[in-house]
Protein backbone atom coordinates (compact mmCIF):
# COMPACT_ATOMS: atom_id res chain seq x y z
CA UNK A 1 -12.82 -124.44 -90.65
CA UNK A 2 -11.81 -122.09 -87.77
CA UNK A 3 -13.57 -122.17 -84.49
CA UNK A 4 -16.63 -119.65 -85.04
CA UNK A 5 -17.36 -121.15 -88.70
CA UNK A 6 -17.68 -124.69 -86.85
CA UNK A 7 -20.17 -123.60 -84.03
CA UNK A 8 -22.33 -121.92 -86.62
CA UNK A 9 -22.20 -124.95 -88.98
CA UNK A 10 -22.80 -127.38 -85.81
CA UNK A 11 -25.53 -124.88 -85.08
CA UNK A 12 -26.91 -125.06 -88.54
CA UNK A 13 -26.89 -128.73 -88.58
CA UNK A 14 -28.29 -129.01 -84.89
CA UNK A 15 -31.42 -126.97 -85.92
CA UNK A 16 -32.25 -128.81 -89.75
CA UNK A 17 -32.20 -132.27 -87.41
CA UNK A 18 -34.17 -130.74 -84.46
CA UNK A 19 -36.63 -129.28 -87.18
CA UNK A 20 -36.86 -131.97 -89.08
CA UNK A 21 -37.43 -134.90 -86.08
CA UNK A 22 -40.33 -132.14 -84.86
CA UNK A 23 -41.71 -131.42 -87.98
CA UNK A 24 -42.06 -135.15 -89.71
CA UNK A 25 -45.45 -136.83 -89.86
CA UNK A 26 -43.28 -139.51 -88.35
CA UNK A 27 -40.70 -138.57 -86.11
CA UNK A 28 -39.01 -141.93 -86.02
CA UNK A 29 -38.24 -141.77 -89.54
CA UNK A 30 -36.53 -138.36 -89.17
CA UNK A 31 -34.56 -140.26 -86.13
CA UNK A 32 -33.62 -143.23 -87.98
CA UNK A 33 -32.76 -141.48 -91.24
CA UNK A 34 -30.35 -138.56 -89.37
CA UNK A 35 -28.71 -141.58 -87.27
CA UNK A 36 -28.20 -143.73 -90.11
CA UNK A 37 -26.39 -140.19 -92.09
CA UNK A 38 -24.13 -140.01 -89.02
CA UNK A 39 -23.90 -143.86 -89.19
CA UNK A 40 -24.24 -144.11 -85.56
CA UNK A 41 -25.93 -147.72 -84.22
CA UNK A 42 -29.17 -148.00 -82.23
CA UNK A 43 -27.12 -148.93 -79.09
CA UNK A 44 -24.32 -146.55 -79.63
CA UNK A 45 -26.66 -143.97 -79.70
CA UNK A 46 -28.03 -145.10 -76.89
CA UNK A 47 -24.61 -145.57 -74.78
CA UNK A 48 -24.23 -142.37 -75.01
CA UNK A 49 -27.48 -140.82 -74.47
CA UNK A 50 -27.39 -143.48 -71.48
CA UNK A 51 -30.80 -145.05 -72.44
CA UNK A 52 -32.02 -148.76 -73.08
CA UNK A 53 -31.42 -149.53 -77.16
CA UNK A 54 -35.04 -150.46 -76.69
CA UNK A 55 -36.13 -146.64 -76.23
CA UNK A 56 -34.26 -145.56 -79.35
CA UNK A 57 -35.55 -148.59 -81.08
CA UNK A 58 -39.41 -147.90 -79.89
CA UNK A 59 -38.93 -144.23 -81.43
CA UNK A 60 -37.91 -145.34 -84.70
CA UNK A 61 -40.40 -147.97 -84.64
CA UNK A 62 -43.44 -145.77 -83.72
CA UNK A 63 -44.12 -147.92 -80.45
CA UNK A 64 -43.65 -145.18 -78.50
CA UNK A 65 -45.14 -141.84 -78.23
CA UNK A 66 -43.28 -138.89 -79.90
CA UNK A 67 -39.77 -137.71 -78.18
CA UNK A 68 -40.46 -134.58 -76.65
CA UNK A 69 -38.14 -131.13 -76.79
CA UNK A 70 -36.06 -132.29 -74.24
CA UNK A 71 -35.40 -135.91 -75.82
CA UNK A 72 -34.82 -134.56 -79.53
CA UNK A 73 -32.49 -132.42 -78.19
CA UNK A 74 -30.49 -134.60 -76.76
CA UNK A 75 -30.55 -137.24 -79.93
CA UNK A 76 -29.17 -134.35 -81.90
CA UNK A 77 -26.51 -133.45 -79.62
CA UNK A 78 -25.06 -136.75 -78.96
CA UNK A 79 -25.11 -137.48 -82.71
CA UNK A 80 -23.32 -134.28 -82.96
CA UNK A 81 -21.03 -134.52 -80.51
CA UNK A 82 -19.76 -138.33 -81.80
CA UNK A 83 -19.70 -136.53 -85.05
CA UNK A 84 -16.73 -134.49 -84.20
CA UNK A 85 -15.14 -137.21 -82.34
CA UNK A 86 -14.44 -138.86 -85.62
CA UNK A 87 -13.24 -135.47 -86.81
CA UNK A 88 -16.74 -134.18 -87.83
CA UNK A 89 -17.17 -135.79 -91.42
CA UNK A 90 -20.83 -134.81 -91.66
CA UNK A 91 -20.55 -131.55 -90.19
CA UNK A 92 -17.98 -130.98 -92.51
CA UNK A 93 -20.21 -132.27 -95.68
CA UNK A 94 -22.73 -130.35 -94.41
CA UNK A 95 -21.11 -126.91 -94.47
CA UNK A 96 -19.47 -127.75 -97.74
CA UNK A 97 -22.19 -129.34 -99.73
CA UNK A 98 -22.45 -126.65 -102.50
CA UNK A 99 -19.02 -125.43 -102.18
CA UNK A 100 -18.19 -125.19 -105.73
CA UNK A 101 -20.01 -123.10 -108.79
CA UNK A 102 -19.52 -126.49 -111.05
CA UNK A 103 -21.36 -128.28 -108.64
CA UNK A 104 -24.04 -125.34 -107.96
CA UNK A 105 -24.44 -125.84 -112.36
CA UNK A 106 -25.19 -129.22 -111.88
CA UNK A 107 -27.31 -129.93 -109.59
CA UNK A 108 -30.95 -128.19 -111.39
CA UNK A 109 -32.91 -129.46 -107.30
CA UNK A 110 -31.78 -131.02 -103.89
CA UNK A 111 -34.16 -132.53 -100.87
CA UNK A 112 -33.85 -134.27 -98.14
CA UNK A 113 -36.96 -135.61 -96.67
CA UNK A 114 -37.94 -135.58 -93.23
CA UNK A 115 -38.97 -138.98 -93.48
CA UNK A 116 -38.95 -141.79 -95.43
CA UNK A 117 -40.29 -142.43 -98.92
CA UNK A 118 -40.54 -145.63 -101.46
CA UNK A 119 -39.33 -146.14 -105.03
CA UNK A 120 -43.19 -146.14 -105.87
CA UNK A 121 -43.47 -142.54 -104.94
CA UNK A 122 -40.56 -142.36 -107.57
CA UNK A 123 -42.20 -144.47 -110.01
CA UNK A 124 -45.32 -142.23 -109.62
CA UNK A 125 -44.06 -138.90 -109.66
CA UNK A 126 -41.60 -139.05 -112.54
CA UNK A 127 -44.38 -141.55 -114.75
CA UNK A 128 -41.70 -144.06 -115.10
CA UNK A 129 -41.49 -147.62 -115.32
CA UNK A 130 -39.39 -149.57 -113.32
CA UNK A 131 -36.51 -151.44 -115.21
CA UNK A 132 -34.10 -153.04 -112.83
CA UNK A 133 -34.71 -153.94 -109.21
CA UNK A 134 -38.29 -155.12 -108.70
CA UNK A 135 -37.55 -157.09 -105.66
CA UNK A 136 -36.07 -154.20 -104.25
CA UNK A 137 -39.38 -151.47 -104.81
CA UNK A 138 -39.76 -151.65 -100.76
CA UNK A 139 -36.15 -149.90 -100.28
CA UNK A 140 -36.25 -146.78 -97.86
CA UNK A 141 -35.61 -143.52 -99.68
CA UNK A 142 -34.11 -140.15 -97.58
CA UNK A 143 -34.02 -137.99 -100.78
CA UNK A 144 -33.30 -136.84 -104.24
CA UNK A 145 -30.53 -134.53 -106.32
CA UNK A 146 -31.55 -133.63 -109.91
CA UNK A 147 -28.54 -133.73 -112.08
CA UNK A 148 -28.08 -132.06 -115.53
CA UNK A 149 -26.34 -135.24 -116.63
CA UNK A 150 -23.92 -133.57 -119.13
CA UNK A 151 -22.22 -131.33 -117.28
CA UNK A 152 -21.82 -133.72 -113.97
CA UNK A 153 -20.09 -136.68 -115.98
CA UNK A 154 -18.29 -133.88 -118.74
CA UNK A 155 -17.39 -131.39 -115.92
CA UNK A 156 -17.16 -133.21 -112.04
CA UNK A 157 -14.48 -134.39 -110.32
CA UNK A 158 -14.96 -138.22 -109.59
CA UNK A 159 -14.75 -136.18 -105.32
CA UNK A 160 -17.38 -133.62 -106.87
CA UNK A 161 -19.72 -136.58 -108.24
CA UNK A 162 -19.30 -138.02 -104.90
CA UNK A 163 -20.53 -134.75 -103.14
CA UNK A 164 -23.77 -134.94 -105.38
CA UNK A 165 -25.28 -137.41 -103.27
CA UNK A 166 -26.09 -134.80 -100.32
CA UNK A 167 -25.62 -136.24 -96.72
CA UNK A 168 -26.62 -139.78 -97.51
CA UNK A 169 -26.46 -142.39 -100.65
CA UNK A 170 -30.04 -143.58 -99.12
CA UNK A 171 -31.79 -141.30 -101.50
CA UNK A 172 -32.42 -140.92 -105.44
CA UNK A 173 -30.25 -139.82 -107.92
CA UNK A 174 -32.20 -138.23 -111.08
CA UNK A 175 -30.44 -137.79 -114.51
CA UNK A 176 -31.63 -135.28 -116.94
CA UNK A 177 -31.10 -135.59 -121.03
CA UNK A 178 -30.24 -139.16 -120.83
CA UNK A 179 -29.44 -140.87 -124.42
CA UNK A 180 -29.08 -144.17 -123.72
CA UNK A 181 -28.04 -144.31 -119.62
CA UNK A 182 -24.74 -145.38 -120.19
CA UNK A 183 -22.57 -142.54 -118.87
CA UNK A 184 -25.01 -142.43 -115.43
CA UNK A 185 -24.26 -145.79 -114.84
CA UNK A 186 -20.34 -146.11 -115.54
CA UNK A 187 -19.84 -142.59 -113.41
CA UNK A 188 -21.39 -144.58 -110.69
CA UNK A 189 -19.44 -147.41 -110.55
CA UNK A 190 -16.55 -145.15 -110.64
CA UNK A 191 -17.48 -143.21 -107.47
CA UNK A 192 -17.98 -147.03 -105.63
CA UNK A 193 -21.20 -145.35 -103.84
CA UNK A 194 -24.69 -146.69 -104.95
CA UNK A 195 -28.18 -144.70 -104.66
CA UNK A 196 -31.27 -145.95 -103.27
CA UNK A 197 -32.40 -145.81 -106.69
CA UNK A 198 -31.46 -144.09 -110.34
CA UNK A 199 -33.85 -142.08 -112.51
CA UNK A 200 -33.35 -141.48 -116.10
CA UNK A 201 -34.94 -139.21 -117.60
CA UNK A 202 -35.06 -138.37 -121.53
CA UNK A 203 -35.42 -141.92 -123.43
CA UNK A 204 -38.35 -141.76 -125.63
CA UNK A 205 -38.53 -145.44 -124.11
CA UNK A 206 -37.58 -148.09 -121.42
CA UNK A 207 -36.27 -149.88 -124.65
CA UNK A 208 -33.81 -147.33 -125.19
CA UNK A 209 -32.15 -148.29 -121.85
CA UNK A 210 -28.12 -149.45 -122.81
CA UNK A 211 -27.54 -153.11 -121.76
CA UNK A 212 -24.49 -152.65 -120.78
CA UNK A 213 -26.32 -149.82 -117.85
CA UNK A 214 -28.47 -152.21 -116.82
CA UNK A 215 -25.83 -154.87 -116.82
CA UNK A 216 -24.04 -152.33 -114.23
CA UNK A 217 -27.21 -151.56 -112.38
CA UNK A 218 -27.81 -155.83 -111.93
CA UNK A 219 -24.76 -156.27 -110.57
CA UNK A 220 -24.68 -153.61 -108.61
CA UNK A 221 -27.96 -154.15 -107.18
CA UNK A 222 -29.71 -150.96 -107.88
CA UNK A 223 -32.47 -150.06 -108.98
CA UNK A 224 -33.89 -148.33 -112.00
CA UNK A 225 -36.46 -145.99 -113.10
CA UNK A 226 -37.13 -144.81 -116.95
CA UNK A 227 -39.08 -141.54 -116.62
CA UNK A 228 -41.66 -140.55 -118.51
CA UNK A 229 -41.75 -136.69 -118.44
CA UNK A 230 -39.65 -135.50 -121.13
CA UNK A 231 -39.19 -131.84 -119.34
CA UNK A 232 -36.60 -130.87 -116.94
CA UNK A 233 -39.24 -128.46 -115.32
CA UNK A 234 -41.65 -130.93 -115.17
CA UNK A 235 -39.62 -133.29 -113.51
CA UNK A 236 -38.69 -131.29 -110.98
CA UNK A 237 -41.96 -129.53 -110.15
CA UNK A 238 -43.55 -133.00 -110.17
CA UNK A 239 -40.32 -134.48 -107.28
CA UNK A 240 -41.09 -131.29 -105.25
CA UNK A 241 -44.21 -132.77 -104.56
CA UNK A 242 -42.73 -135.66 -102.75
């Protein structure tokens, strides 16, 4: 990326996060989620923004009364700037995100939320029943990608597969024209990186579900959702509610 590209896309990046954090019904969600997708600690964020921890933690919490102009803009800075001390991996994923055509034919909708959402809003908007991970129904949620499930597993790189997940595994991952779950599952494991939560859609049941995919999801620890909608539009006009 030479040196003009790189200010735009740190530009670009600077304003989703500063419109996002001002935006949000609640801004410390929008903190805690963009920190956590630059993996950047309470106190390291703090360090360098030369605060107490407990200022970045009462944002985050909602303890504290919204950041102001002059404090977002110096969150998204700093997480910036640390960014491209480790060699700007998120910047980078950012600008690149829908590099490829393959990918583009994959992915049928992408969001990331400007704050947080539960695997009941999931549940809801998709119909589905829950199949795997009821302990785990309180897990934060940052976003979604819709994935026409053929041509991802028939057609992706296991690096491509790994790019479907956005800016941060924290979020959903929705797979159209399921069979039996199997392929969703195994593709996965394969890519060692595991969603918030997974959501099949295209059984004409939850007793369709492969044992051997929820075997995977169990051991893995993640959790599943058999949708009810048996439309592709549907699905995603009812997730773009979210």
């Amino acid at each position: 990326m030479v040196a003009n590209e790189r200010e735009l896309a740190k530009q670009n990046m600077a304003n989703k996060i500063a419109g996002e954090i001002v935006l949000a019904e609640k801004p410390g969600d929008a903190i805690r989620k963009w920190r956590n997708i630059f993996k950047v600690s309470q106190r390291g964020l703090a360090e360098v923004m030369k605060v107490m921890p407990s200022v970045i933690s009462d944002y985050e919490g909602g303890r504290r009364a919204s950041p102001g102009v002059k404090m977002i803009r110096k969150i998204v800075v700093v997480l910036i700037a640390l960014d491209e001390k480790n060699g700007g991996p998120i910047i980078k994923e950012f600008t690149n995100m829908y590099e490829t055509d393959l990918l583009n034919d994959a992915i049928l909708d992408i969001k990331e939320f400007p704050h947080s959402r539960k695997i009941d809003d999931f549940i809801k908007a998709t119909r589905g029943k829950l199949v795997v991970g009821e302990e785990q129904k309180d897990k934060t949620i940052y976003g979604y990608t819709i994935i026409d499930s053929f041509k991802a597993i028939t057609e992706l790189s296991p690096v491509e597969l790994v790019r479907l997940y956005g800016l941060t595994t924290e979020r959903a991952m929705v797979f159209t024209r399921i069979h039996h779950g199997r392929s969703p599952l195994i593709a996965i494991k394969v890519t060692n990186l595991k969603p918030g939560v997974i959501v099949l859609q295209g059984l004409k049941s939850p007793k369709e579900f492969d044992k051997l995919a929820q075997r995977i999801a169990e051991v893995e620890k993640i959790p599943v959702v058999i949708s009810g909608l048996q439309s592709d539009e549907e699905l995603v006009k009812n997730l773009r509610t979210l």
